[in-house]
C-alpha atoms as a PDB file:
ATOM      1  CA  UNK A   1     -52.158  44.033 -93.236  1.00  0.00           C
ATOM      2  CA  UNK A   2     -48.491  44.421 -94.851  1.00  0.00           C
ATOM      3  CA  UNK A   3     -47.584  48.447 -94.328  1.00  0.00           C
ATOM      4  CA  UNK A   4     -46.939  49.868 -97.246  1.00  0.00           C
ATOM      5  CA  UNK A   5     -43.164  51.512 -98.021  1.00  0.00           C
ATOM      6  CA  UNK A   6     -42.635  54.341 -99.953  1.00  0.00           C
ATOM      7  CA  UNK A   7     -40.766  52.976-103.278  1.00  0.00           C
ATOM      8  CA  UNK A   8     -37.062  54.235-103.094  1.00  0.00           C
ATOM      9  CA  UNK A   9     -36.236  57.235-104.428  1.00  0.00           C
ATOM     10  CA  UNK A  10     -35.099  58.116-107.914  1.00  0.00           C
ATOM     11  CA  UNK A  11     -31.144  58.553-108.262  1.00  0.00           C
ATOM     12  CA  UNK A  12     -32.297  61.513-110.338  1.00  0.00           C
ATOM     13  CA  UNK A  13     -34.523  63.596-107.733  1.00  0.00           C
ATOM     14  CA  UNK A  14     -33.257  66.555-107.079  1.00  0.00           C
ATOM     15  CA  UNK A  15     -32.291  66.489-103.157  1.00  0.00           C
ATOM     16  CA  UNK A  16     -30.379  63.317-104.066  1.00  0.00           C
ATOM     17  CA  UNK A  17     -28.155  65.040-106.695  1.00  0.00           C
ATOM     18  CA  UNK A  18     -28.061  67.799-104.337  1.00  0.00           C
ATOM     19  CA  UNK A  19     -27.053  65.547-101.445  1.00  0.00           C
ATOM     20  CA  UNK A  20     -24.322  64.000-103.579  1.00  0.00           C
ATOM     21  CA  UNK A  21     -22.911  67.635-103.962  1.00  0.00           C
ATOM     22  CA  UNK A  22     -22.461  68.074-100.396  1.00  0.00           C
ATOM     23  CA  UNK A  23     -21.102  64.834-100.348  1.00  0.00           C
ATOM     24  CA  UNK A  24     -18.274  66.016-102.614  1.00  0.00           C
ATOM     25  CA  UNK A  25     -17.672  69.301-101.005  1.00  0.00           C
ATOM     26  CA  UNK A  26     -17.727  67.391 -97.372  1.00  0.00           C
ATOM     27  CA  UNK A  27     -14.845  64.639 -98.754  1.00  0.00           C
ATOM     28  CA  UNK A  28     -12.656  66.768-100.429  1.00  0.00           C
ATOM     29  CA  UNK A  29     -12.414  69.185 -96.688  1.00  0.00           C
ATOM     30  CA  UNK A  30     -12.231  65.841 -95.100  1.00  0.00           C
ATOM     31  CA  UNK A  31      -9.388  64.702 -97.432  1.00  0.00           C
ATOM     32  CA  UNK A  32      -7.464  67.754 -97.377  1.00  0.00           C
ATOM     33  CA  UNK A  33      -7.609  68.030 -93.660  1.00  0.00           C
ATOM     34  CA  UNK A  34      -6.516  64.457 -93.697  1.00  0.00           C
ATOM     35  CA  UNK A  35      -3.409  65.562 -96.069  1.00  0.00           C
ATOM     36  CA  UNK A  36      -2.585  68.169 -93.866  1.00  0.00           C
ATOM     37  CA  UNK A  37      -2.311  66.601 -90.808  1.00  0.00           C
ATOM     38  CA  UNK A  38       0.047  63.719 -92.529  1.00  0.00           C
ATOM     39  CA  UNK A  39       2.316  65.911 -93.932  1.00  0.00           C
ATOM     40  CA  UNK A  40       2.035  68.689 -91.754  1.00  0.00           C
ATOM     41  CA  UNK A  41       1.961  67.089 -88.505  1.00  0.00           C
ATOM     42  CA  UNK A  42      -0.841  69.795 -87.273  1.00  0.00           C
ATOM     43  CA  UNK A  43      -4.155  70.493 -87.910  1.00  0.00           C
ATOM     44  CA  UNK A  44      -5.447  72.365 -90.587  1.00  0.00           C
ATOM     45  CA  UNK A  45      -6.706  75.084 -88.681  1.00  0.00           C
ATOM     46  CA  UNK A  46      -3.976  75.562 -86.919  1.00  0.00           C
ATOM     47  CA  UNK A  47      -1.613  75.994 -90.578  1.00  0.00           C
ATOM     48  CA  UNK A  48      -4.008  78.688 -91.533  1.00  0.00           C
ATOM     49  CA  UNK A  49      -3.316  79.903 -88.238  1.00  0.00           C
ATOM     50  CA  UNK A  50      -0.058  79.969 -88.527  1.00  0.00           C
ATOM     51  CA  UNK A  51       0.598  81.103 -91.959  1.00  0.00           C
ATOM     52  CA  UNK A  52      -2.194  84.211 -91.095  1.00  0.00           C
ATOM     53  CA  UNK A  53       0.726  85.056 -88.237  1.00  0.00           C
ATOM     54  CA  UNK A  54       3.199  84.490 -90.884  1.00  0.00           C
ATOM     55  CA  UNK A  55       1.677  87.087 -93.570  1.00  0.00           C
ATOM     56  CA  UNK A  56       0.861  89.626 -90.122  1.00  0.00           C
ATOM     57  CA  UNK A  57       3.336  89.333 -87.564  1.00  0.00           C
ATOM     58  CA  UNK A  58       2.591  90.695 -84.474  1.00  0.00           C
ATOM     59  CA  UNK A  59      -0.872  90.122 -84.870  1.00  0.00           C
ATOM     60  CA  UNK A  60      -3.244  89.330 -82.019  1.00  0.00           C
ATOM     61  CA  UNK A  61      -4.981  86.686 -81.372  1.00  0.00           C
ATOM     62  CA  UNK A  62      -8.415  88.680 -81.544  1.00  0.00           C
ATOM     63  CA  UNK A  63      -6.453  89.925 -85.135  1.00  0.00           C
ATOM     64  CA  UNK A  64      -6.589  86.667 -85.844  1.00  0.00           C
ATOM     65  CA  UNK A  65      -9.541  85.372 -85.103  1.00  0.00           C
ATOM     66  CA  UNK A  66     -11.222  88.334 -87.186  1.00  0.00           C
ATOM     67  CA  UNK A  67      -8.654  87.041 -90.511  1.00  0.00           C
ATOM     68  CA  UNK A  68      -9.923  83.334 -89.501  1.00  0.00           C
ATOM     69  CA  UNK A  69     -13.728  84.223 -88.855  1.00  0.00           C
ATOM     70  CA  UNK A  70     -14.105  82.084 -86.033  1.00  0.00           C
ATOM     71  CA  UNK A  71     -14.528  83.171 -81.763  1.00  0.00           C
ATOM     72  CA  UNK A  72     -11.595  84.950 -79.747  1.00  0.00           C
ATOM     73  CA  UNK A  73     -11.537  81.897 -77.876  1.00  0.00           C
ATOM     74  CA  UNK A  74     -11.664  79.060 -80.686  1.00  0.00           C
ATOM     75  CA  UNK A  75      -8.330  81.357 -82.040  1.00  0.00           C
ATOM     76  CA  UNK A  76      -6.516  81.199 -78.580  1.00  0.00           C
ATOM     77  CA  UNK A  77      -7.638  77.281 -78.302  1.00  0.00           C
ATOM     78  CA  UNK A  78      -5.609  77.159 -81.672  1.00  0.00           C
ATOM     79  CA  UNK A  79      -2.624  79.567 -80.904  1.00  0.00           C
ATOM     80  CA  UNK A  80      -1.792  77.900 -77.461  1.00  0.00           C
ATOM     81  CA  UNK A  81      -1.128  74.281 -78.592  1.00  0.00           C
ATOM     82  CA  UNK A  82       1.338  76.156 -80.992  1.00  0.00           C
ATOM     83  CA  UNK A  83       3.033  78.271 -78.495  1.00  0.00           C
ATOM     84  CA  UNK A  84       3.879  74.734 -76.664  1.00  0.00           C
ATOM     85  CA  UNK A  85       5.299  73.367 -79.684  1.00  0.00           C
ATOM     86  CA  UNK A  86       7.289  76.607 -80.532  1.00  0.00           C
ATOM     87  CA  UNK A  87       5.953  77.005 -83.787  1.00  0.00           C
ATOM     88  CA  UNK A  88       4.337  80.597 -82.714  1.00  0.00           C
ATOM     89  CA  UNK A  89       5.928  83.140 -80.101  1.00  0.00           C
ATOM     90  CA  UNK A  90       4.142  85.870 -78.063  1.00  0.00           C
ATOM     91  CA  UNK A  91       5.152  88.862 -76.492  1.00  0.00           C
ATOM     92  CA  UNK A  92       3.435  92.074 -74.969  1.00  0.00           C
ATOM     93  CA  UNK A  93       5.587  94.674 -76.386  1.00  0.00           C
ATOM     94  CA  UNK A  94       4.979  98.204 -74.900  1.00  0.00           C
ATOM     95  CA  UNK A  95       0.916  97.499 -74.578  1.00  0.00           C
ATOM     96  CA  UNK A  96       1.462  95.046 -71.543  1.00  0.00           C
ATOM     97  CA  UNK A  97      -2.201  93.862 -72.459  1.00  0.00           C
ATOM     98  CA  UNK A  98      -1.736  93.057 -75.985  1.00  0.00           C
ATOM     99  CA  UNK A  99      -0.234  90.141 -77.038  1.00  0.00           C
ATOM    100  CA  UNK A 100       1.546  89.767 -80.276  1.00  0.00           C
ATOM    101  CA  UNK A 101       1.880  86.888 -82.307  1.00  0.00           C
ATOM    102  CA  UNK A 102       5.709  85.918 -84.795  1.00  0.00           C
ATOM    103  CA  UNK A 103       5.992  82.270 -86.469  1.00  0.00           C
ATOM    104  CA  UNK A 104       9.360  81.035 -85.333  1.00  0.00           C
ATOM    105  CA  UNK A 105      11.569  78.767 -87.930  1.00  0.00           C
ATOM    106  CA  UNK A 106      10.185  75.583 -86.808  1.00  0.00           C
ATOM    107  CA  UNK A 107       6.614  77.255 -88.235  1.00  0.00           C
ATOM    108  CA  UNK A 108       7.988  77.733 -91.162  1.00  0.00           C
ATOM    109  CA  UNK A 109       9.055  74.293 -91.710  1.00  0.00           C
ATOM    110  CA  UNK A 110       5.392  72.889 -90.948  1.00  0.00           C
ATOM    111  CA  UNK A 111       4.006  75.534 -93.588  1.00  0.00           C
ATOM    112  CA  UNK A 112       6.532  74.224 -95.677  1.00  0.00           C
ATOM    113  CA  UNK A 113       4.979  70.682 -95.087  1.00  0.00           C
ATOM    114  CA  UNK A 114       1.893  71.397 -95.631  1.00  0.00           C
ATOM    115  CA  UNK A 115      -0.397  71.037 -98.762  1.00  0.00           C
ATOM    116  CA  UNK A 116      -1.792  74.637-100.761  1.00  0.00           C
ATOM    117  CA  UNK A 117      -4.231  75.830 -99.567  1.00  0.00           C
ATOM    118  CA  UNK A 118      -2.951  76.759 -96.080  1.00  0.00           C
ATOM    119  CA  UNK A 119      -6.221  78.414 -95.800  1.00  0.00           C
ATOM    120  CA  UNK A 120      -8.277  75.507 -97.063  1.00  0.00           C
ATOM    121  CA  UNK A 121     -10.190  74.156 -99.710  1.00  0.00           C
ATOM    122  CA  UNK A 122     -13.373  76.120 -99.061  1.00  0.00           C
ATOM    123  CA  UNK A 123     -12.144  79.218 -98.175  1.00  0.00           C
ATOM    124  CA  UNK A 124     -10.320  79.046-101.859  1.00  0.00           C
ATOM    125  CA  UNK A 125     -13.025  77.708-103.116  1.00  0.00           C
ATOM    126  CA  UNK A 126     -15.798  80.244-102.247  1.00  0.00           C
ATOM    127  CA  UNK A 127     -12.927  83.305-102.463  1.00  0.00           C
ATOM    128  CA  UNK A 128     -12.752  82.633-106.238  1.00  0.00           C
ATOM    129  CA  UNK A 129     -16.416  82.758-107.146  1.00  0.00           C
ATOM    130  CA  UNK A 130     -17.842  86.215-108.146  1.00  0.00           C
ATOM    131  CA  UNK A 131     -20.158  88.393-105.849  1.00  0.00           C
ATOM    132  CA  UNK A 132     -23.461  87.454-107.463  1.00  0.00           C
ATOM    133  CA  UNK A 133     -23.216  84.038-107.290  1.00  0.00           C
ATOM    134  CA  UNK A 134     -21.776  84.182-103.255  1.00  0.00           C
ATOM    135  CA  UNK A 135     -25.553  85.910-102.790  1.00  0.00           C
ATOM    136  CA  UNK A 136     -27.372  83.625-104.253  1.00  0.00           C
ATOM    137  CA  UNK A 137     -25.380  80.571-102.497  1.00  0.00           C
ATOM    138  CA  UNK A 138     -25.943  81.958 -99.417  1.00  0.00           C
ATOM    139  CA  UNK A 139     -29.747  82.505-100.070  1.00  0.00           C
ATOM    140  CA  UNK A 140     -29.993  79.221-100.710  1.00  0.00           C
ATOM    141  CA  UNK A 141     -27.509  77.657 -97.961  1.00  0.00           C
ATOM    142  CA  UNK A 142     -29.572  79.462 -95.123  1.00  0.00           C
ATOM    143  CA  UNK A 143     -33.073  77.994 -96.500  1.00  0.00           C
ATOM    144  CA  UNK A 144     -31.183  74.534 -95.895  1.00  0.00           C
ATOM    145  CA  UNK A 145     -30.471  75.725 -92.678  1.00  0.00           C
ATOM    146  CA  UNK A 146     -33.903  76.882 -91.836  1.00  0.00           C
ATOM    147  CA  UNK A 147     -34.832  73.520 -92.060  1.00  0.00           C
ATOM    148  CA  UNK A 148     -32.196  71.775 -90.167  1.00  0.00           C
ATOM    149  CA  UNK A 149     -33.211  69.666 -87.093  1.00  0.00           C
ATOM    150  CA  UNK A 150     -31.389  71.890 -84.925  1.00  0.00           C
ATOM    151  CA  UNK A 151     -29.076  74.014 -86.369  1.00  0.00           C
ATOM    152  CA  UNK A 152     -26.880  75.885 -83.639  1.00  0.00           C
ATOM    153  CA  UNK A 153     -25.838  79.228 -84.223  1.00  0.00           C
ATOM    154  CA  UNK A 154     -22.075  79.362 -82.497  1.00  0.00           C
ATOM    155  CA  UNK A 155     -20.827  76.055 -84.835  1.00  0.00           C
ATOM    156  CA  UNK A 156     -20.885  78.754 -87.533  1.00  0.00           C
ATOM    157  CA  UNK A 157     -17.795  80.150 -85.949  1.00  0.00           C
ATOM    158  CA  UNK A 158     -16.023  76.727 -85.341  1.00  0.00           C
ATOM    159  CA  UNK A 159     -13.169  76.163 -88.161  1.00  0.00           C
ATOM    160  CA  UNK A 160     -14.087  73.612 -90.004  1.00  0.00           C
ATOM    161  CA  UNK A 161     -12.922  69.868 -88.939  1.00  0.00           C
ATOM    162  CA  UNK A 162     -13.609  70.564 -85.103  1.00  0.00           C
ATOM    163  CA  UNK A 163     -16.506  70.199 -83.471  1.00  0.00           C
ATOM    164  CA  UNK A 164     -18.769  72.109 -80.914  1.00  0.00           C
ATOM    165  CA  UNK A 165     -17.454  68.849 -77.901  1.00  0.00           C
ATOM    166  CA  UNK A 166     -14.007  69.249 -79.447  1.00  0.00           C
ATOM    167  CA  UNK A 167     -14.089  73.503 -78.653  1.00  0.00           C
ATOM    168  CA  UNK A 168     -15.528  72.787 -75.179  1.00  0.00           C
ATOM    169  CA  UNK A 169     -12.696  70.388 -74.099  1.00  0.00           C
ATOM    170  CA  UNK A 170      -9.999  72.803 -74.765  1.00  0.00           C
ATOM    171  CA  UNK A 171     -10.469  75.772 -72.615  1.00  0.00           C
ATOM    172  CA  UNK A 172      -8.919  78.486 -72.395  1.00  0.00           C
ATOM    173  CA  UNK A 173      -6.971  79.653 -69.478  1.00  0.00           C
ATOM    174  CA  UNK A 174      -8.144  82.878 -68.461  1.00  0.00           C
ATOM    175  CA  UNK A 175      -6.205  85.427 -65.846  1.00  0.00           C
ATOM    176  CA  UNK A 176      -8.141  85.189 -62.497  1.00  0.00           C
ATOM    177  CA  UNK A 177      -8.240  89.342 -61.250  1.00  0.00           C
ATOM    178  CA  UNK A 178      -5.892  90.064 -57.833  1.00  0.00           C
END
């Protein structure tokens, strides 16, 4: 007996319209990112990294990671490839434990390099929509995640462009106690 298949669905349901949307929204980070990185020469977290540092320097890196929403440790995964590369300097100043954070010139250049937004496209994006309709967009975005497979809380603090396996292979060196 031949199993019957469902008959393919309409190009004007809902979900599929909806689907397209994230499409859109997911190509346009991905093509930006892309953008960034050619011209740039860094990722694009790391430019919004650096120009936060450039608009507050001597920031911290938990400073930053506050300004960037993401973990104390996804920030110093992003600061210490720049501190190689001497785009970002540290020093303790008179708090020995604190560590503050100044763009040096060659920073400057790669923010000069690199395509507006410095922050991204969704962070612009969603910054220039009014209050009421933020509320409702986030309403609906967490019934979507509700019903993800499995949906895993800590990826909401990974910048976007770098996954949960790409965090976990760049660890950060911590101070072992004497």
């Amino acid at each position: 007996m031949p199993s019957k298949r469902a008959a393919p669905a309409s190009l004007d349901e809902p979900a599929l319209r909806v689907l397209r949307q994230f499409r859109l929204v997911f190509n346009t980070i991905k093509t930006h990112f892309r953008e960034v990185e050619k011209r740039a020469g860094i990722a694009g977290a790391q430019v919004w990294a650096l120009s936060v540092v450039r608009e507050q320097p001597g920031i911290g890196v938990s400073g930053l990671a506050r300004e960037m929403d993401i973990h104390q440790s996804t920030a110093s995964n992003l600061v210490k490839p720049l501190l190689e590369q001497g785009l970002l300097v540290s020093d303790r100043g008179d708090d020995k434990r604190a560590v503050h954070l100044r763009i040096t010139p060659g920073g400057t250049r790669v923010l000069r390099k690199a395509p507006m937004p410095l922050s991204g496209v969704l962070p612009r994006a969603l910054a220039q929509l009014d209050t009421r309709t933020l509320a409702r967009l986030e309403r609906d975005l967490d019934a979507v995640v509700s019903v993800l497979d499995k949906p895993i809380a800590r990826d909401a603090r990974l910048p976007l462009g770098r996954s949960a396996e790409e965090e976990a292979a760049a660890p950060v060196r911590r101070k072992r106690a004497a």
